[in-house]
PDB file of N, CA and C in Angstrom:
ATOM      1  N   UNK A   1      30.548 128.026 161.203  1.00  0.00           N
ATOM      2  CA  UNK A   1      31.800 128.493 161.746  1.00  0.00           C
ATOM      3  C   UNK A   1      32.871 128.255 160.706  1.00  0.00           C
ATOM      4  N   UNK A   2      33.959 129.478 160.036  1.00  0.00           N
ATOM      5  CA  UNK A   2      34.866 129.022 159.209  1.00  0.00           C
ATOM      6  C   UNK A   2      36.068 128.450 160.264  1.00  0.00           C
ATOM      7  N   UNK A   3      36.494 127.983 159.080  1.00  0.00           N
ATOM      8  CA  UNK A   3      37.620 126.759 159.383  1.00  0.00           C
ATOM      9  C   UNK A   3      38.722 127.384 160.173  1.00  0.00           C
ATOM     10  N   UNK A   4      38.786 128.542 159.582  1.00  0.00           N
ATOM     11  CA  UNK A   4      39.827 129.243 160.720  1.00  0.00           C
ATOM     12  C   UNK A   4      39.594 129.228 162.019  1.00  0.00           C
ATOM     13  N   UNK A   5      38.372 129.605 162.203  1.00  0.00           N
ATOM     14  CA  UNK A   5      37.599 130.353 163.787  1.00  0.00           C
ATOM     15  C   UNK A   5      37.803 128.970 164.585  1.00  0.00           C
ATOM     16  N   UNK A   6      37.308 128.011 163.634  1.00  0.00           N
ATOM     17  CA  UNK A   6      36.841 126.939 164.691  1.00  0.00           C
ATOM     18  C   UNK A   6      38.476 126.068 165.147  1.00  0.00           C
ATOM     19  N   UNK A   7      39.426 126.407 164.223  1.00  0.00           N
ATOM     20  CA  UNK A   7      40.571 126.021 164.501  1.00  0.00           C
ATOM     21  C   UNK A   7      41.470 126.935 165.968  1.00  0.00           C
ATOM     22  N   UNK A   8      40.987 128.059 165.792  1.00  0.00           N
ATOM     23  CA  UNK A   8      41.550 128.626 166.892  1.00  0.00           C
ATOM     24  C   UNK A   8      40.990 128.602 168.102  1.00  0.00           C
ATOM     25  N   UNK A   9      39.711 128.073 167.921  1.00  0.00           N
ATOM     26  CA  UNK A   9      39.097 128.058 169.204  1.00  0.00           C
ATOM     27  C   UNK A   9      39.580 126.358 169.736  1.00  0.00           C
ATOM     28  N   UNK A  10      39.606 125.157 169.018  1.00  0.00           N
ATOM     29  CA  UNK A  10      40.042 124.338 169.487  1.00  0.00           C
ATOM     30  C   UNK A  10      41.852 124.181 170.018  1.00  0.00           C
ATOM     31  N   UNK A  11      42.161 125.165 169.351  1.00  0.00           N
ATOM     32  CA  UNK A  11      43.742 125.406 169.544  1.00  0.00           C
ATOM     33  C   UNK A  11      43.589 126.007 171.243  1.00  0.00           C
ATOM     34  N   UNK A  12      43.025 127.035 171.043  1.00  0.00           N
ATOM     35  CA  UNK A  12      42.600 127.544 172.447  1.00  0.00           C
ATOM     36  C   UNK A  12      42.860 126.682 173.711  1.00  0.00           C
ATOM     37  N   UNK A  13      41.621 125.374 173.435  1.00  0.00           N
ATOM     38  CA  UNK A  13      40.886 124.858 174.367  1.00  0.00           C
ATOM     39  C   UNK A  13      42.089 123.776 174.480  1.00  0.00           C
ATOM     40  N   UNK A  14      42.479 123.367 173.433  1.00  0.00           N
ATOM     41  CA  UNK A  14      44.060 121.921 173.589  1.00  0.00           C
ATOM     42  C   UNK A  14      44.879 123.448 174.483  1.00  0.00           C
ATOM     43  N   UNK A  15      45.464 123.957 174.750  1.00  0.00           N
ATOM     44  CA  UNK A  15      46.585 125.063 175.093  1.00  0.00           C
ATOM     45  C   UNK A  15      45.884 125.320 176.332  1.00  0.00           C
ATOM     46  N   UNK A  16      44.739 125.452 176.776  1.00  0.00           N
ATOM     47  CA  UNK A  16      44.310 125.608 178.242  1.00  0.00           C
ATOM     48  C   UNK A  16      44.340 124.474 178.983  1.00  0.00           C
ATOM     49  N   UNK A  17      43.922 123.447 178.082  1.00  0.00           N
ATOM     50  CA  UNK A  17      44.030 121.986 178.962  1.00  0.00           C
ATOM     51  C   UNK A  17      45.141 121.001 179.129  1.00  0.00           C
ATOM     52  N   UNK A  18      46.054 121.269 178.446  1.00  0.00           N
ATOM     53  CA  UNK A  18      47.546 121.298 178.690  1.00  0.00           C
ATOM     54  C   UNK A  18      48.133 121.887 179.689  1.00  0.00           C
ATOM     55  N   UNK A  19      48.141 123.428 179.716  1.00  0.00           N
ATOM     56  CA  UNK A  19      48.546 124.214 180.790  1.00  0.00           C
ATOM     57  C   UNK A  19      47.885 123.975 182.341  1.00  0.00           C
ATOM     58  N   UNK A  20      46.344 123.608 182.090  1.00  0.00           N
ATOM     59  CA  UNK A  20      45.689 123.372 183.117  1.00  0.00           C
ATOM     60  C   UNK A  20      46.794 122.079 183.790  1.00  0.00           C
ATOM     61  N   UNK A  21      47.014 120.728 183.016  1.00  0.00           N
ATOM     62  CA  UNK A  21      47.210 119.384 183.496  1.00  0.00           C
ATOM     63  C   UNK A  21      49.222 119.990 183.981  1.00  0.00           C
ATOM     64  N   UNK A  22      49.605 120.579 183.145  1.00  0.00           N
ATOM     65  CA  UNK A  22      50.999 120.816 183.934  1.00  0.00           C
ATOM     66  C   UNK A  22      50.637 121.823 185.026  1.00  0.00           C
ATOM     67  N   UNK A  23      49.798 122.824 185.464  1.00  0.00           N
ATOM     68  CA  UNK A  23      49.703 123.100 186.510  1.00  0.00           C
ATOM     69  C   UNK A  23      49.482 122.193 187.935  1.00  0.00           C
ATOM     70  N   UNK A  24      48.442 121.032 187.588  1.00  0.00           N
ATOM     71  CA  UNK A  24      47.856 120.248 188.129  1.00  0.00           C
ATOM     72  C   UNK A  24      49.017 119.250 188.562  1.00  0.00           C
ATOM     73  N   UNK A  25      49.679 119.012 187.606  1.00  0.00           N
ATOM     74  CA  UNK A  25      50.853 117.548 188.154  1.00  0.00           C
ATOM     75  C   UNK A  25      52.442 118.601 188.600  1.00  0.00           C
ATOM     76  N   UNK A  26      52.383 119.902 188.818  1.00  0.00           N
ATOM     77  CA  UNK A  26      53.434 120.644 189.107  1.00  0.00           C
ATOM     78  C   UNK A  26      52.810 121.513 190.546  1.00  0.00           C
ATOM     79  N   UNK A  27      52.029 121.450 190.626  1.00  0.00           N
ATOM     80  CA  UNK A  27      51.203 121.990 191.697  1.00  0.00           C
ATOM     81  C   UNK A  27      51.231 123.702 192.031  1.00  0.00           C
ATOM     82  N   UNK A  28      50.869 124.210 190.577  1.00  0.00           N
ATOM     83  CA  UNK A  28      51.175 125.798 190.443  1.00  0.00           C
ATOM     84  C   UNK A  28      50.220 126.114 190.375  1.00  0.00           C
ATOM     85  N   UNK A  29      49.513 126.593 190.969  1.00  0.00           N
ATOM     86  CA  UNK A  29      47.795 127.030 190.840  1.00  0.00           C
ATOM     87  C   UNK A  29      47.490 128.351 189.556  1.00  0.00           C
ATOM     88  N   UNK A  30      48.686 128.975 190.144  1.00  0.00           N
ATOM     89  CA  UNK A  30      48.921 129.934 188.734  1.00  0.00           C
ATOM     90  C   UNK A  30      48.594 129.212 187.624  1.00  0.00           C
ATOM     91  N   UNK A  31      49.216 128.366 187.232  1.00  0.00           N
ATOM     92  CA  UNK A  31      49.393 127.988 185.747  1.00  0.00           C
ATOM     93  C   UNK A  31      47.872 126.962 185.436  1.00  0.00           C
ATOM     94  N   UNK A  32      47.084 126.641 186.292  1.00  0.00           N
ATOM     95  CA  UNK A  32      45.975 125.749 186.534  1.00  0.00           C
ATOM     96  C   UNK A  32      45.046 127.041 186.356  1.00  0.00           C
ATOM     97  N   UNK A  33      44.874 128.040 186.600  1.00  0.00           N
ATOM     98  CA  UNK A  33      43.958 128.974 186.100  1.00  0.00           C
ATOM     99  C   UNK A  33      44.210 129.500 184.781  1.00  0.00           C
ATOM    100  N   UNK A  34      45.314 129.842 184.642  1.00  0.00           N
ATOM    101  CA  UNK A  34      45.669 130.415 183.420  1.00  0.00           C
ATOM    102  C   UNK A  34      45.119 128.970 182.326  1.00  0.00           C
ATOM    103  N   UNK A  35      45.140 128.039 182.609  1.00  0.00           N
ATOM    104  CA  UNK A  35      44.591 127.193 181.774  1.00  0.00           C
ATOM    105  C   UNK A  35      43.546 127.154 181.194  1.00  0.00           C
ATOM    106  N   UNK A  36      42.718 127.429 182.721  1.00  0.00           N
ATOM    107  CA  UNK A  36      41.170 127.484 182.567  1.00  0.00           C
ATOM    108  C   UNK A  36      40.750 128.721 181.672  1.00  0.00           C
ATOM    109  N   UNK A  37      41.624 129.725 181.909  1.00  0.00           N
ATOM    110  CA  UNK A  37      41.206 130.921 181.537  1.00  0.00           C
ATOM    111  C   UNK A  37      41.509 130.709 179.871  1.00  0.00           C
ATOM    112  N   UNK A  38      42.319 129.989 179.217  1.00  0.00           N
ATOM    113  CA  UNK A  38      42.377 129.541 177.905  1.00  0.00           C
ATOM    114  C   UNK A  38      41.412 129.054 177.365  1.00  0.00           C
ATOM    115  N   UNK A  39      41.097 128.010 178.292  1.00  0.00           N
ATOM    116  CA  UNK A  39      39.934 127.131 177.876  1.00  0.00           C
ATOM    117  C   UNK A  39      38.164 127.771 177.324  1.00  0.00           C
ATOM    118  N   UNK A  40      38.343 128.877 178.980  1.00  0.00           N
ATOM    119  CA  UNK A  40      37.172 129.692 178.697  1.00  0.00           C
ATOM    120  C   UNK A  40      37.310 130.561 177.349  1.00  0.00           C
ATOM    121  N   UNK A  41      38.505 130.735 176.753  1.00  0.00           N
ATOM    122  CA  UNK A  41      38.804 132.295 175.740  1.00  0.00           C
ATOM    123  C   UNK A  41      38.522 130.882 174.730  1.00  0.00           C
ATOM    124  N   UNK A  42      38.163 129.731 174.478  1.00  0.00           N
ATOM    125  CA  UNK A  42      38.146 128.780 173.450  1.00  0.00           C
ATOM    126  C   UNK A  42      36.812 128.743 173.265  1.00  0.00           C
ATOM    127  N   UNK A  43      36.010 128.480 174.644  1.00  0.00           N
ATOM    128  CA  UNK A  43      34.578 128.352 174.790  1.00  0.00           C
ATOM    129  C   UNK A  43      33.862 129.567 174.026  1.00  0.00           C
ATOM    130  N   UNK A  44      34.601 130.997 174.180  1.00  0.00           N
ATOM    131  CA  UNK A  44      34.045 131.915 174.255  1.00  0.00           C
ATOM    132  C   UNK A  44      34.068 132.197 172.833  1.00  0.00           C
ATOM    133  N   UNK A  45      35.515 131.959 171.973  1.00  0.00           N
ATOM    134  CA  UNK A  45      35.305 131.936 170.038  1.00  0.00           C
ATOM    135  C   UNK A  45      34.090 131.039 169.606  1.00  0.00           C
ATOM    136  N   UNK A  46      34.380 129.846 170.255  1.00  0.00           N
ATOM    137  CA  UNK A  46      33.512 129.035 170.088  1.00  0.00           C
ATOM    138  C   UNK A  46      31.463 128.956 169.767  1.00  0.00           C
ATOM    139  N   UNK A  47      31.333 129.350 171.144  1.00  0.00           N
ATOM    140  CA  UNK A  47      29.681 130.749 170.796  1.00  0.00           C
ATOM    141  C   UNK A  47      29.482 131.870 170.185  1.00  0.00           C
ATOM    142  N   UNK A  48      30.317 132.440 170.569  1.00  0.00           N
ATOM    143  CA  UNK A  48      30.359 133.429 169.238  1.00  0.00           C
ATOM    144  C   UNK A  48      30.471 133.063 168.095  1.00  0.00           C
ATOM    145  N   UNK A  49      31.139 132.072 167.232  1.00  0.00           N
ATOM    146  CA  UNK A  49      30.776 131.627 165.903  1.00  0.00           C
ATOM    147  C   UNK A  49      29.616 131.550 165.873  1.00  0.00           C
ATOM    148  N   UNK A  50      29.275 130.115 166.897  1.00  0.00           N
ATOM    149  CA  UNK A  50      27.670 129.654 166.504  1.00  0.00           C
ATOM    150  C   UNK A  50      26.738 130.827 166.445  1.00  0.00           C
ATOM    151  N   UNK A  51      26.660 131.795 167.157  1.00  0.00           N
ATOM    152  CA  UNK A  51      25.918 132.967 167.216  1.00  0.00           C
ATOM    153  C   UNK A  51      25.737 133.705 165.485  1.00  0.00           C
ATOM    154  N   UNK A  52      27.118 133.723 165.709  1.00  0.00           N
ATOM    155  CA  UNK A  52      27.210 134.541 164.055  1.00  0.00           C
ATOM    156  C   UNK A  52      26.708 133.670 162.486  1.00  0.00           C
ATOM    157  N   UNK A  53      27.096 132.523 163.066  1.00  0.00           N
ATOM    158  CA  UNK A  53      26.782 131.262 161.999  1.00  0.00           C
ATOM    159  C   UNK A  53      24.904 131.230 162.084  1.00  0.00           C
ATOM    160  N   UNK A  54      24.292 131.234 163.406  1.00  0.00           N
ATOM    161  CA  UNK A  54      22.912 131.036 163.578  1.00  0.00           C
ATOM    162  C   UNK A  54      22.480 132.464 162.916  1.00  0.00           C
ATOM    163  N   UNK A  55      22.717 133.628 163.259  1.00  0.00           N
ATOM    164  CA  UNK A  55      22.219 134.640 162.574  1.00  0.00           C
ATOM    165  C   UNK A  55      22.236 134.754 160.924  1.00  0.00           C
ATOM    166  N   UNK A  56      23.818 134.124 160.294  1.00  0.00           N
ATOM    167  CA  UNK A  56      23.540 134.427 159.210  1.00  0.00           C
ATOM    168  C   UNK A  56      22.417 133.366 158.266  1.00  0.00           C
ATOM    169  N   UNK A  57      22.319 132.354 159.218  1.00  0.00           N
ATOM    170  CA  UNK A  57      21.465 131.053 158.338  1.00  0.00           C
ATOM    171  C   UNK A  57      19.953 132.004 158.581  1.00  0.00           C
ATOM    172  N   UNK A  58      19.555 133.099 159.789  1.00  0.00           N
ATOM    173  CA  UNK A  58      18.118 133.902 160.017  1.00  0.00           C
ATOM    174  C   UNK A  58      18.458 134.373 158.728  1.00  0.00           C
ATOM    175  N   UNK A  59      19.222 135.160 158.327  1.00  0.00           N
ATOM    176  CA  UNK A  59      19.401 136.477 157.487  1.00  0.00           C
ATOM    177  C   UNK A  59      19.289 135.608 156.253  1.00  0.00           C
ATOM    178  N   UNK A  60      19.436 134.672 155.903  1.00  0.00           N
ATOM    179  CA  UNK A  60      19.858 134.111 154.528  1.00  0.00           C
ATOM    180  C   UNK A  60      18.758 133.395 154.026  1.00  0.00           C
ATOM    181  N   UNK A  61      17.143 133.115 154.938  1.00  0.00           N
ATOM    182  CA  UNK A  61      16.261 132.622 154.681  1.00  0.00           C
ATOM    183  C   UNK A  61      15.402 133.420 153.864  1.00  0.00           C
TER     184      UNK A  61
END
């Protein structure tokens, strides 16, 4: 995973779980999904690297 990818995906996942915890101690359910839904768009760069990273280590053997 380059350094970029994996930076935005952890940026992601800090920015969903933030939003998640001020939803949570403000009691906005809105803003408690929208968190999650960050979190998941973090998870989701996240496999997709490894995917692309696992294929190119197939391709490079």
């Amino acid at each position: 995973m380059g350094a970029s990818e994996k930076l935005s995906a952890g940026m992601d996942k800090a920015k969903g779980k933030a939003e998640e915890a001020i939803g949570r101690v403000t009691g906005d359910d809105e803003k408690v999904a929208e968190g999650k839904a960050e979190q998941a768009k973090g998870d989701l760069k996240s496999a997709a690297e490894r995917a692309k990273d696992a294929a190119k280590d197939v391709f490079d053997r």
